[in-house]
C-alpha atoms as a PDB file:
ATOM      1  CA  UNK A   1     -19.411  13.478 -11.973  1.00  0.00           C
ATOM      2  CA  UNK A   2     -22.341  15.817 -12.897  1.00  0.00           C
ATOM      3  CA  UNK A   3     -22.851  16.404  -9.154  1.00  0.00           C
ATOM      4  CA  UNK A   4     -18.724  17.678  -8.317  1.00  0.00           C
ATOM      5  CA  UNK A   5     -17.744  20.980  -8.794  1.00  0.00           C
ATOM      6  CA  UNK A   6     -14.958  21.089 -11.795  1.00  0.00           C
ATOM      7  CA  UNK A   7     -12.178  21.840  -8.747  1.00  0.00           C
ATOM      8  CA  UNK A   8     -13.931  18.397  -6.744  1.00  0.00           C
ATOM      9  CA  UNK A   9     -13.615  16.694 -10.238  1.00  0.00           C
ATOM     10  CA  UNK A  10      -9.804  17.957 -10.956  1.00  0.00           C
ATOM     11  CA  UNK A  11      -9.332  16.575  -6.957  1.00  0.00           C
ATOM     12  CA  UNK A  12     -10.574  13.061  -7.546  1.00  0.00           C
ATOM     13  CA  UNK A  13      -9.233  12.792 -10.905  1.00  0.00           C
ATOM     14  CA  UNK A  14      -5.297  13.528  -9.999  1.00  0.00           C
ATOM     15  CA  UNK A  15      -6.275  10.855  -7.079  1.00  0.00           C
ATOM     16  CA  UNK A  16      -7.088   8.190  -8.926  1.00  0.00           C
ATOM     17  CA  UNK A  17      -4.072   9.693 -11.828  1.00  0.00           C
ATOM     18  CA  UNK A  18      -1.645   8.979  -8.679  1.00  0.00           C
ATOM     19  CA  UNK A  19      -3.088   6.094  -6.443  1.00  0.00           C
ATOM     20  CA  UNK A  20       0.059   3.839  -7.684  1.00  0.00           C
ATOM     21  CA  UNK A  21       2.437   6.264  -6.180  1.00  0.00           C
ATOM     22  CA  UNK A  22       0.269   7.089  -3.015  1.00  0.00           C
ATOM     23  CA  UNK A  23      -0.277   3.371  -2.384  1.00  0.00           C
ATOM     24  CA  UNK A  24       3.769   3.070  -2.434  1.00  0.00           C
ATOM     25  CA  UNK A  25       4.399   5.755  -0.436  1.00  0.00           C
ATOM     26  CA  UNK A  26       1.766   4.059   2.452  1.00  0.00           C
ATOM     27  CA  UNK A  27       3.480   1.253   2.176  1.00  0.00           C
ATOM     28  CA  UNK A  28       6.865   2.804   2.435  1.00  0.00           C
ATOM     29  CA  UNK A  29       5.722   4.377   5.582  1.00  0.00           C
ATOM     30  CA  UNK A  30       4.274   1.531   7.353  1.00  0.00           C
ATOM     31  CA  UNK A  31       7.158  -1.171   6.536  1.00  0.00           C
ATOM     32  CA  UNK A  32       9.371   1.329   8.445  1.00  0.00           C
ATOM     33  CA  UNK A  33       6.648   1.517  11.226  1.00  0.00           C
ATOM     34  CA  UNK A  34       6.528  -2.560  10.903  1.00  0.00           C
ATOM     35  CA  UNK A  35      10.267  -2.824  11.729  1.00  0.00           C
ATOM     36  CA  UNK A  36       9.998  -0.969  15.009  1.00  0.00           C
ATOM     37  CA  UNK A  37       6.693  -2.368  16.016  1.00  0.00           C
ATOM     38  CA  UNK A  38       5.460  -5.740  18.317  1.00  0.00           C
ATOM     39  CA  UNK A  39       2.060  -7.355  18.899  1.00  0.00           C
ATOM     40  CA  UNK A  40      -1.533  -5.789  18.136  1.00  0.00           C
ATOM     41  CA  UNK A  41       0.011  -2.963  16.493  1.00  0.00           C
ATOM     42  CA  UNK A  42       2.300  -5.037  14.293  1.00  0.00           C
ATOM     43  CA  UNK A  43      -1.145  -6.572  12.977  1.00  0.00           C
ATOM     44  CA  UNK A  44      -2.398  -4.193  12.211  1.00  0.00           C
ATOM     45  CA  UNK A  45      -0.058  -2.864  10.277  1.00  0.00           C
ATOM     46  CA  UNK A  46       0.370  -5.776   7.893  1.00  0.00           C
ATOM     47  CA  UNK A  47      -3.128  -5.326   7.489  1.00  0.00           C
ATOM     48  CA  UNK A  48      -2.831  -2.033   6.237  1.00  0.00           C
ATOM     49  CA  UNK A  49      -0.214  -3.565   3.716  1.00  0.00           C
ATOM     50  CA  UNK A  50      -2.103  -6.261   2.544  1.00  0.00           C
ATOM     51  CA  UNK A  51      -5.080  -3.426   1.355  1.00  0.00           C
ATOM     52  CA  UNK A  52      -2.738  -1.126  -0.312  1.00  0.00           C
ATOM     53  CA  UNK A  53      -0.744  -4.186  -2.041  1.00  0.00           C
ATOM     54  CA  UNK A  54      -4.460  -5.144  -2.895  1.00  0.00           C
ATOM     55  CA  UNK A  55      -4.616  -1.965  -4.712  1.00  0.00           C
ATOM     56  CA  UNK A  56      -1.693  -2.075  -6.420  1.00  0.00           C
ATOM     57  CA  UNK A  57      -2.545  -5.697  -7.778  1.00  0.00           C
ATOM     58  CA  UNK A  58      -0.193  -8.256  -6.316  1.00  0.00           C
ATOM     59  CA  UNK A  59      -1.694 -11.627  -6.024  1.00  0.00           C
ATOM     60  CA  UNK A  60      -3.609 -12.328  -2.648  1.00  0.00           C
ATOM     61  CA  UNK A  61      -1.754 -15.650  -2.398  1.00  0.00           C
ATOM     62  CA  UNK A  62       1.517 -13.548  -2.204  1.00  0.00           C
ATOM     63  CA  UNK A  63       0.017 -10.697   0.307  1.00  0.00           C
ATOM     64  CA  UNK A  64      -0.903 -13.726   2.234  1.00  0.00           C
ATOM     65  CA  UNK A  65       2.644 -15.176   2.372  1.00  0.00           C
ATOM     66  CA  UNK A  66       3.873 -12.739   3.498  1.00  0.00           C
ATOM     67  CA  UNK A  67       1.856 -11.944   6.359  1.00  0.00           C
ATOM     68  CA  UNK A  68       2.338 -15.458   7.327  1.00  0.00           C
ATOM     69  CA  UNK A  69       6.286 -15.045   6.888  1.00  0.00           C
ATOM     70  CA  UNK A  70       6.011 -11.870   9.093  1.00  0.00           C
ATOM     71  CA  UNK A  71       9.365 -10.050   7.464  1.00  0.00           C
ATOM     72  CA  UNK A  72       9.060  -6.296   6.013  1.00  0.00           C
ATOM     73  CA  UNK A  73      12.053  -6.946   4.146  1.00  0.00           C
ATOM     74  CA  UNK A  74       9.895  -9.294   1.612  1.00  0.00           C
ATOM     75  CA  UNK A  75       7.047  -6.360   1.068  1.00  0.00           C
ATOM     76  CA  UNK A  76      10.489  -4.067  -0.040  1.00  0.00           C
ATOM     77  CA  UNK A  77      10.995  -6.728  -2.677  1.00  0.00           C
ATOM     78  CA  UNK A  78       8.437  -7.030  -3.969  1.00  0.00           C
ATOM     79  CA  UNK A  79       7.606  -3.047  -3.934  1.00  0.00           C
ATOM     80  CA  UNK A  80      10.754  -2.760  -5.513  1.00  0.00           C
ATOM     81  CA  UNK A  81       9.825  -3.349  -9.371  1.00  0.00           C
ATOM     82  CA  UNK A  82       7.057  -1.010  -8.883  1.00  0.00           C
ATOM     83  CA  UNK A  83       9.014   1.896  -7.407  1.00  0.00           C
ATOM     84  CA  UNK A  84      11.355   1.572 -10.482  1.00  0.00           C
ATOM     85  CA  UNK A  85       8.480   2.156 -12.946  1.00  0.00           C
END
Protein backbone atom coordinates (compact mmCIF):
# COMPACT_ATOMS: atom_id res chain seq x y z
CA UNK A 1 0.00 0.00 0.00
CA UNK A 2 3.27 2.04 -0.21
CA UNK A 3 1.80 3.80 -3.27
CA UNK A 4 -1.91 5.11 -1.30
CA UNK A 5 -2.01 8.05 0.55
CA UNK A 6 -2.74 7.09 4.47
CA UNK A 7 -6.57 8.66 3.81
CA UNK A 8 -6.65 6.10 0.29
CA UNK A 9 -5.31 3.37 2.72
CA UNK A 10 -7.94 4.19 5.73
CA UNK A 11 -10.64 4.13 2.45
CA UNK A 12 -9.79 0.66 1.23
CA UNK A 13 -9.17 -0.71 4.53
CA UNK A 14 -12.84 0.11 6.18
CA UNK A 15 -13.95 -1.46 2.59
CA UNK A 16 -12.67 -4.53 2.83
CA UNK A 17 -13.44 -4.15 7.20
CA UNK A 18 -17.24 -3.92 5.84
CA UNK A 19 -17.63 -5.89 2.47
CA UNK A 20 -19.92 -8.55 4.53
CA UNK A 21 -22.36 -5.87 5.33
CA UNK A 22 -22.11 -4.00 1.89
CA UNK A 23 -22.51 -7.30 0.04
CA UNK A 24 -25.91 -7.76 2.20
CA UNK A 25 -27.12 -4.61 1.74
CA UNK A 26 -26.69 -5.20 -2.45
CA UNK A 27 -28.37 -8.01 -2.10
CA UNK A 28 -31.12 -6.60 -0.01
CA UNK A 29 -31.61 -4.06 -2.66
CA UNK A 30 -31.74 -6.14 -5.66
CA UNK A 31 -34.10 -9.08 -4.21
CA UNK A 32 -36.61 -6.19 -3.79
CA UNK A 33 -35.78 -5.02 -7.41
CA UNK A 34 -36.09 -8.99 -8.39
CA UNK A 35 -39.69 -9.12 -7.07
CA UNK A 36 -40.94 -6.32 -9.27
CA UNK A 37 -38.91 -7.19 -12.27
CA UNK A 38 -39.57 -9.61 -15.71
CA UNK A 39 -37.27 -10.82 -18.49
CA UNK A 40 -33.64 -9.44 -19.41
CA UNK A 41 -33.66 -7.34 -16.47
CA UNK A 42 -34.70 -10.09 -14.08
CA UNK A 43 -31.34 -11.83 -15.36
CA UNK A 44 -29.55 -9.77 -14.77
CA UNK A 45 -30.29 -9.21 -11.59
CA UNK A 46 -29.80 -12.74 -10.31
CA UNK A 47 -26.60 -12.31 -11.77
CA UNK A 48 -25.71 -9.59 -9.69
CA UNK A 49 -26.78 -11.95 -6.71
CA UNK A 50 -24.97 -14.80 -7.59
CA UNK A 51 -21.45 -12.37 -7.47
CA UNK A 52 -22.19 -10.81 -4.22
CA UNK A 53 -23.38 -14.34 -2.65
CA UNK A 54 -19.96 -15.37 -4.28
CA UNK A 55 -18.41 -12.92 -2.03
CA UNK A 56 -19.97 -13.68 0.88
CA UNK A 57 -19.05 -17.51 0.45
CA UNK A 58 -22.15 -19.57 -0.14
CA UNK A 59 -21.53 -22.61 -2.16
CA UNK A 60 -21.82 -22.13 -6.06
CA UNK A 61 -23.97 -25.27 -6.19
CA UNK A 62 -26.51 -23.35 -3.95
CA UNK A 63 -26.18 -19.79 -5.94
CA UNK A 64 -26.87 -22.02 -8.82
CA UNK A 65 -30.11 -23.49 -7.40
CA UNK A 66 -31.39 -20.87 -6.92
CA UNK A 67 -31.11 -19.13 -10.05
CA UNK A 68 -32.52 -22.18 -11.55
CA UNK A 69 -35.53 -22.08 -8.93
CA UNK A 70 -36.02 -18.36 -9.90
CA UNK A 71 -37.70 -17.29 -6.27
CA UNK A 72 -36.14 -14.17 -4.22
CA UNK A 73 -37.75 -15.50 -1.30
CA UNK A 74 -34.94 -18.44 -1.16
CA UNK A 75 -31.85 -15.72 -1.45
CA UNK A 76 -33.82 -14.03 1.96
CA UNK A 77 -33.22 -17.41 3.55
CA UNK A 78 -30.44 -18.00 3.08
CA UNK A 79 -29.20 -14.18 3.74
CA UNK A 80 -30.95 -14.54 6.78
CA UNK A 81 -28.21 -16.28 9.14
CA UNK A 82 -25.83 -13.80 7.91
CA UNK A 83 -27.83 -10.65 8.65
CA UNK A 84 -28.21 -12.03 12.26
CA UNK A 85 -24.41 -12.14 12.79
Amino acid sequence: MADFTKHQQNIIRNYYDNRESISLQKIQELVTELYLSTGRKRAQYWKNIAGHLEKLDVPQSKIDKLIEQDDPAKVVTIIEPLLKK
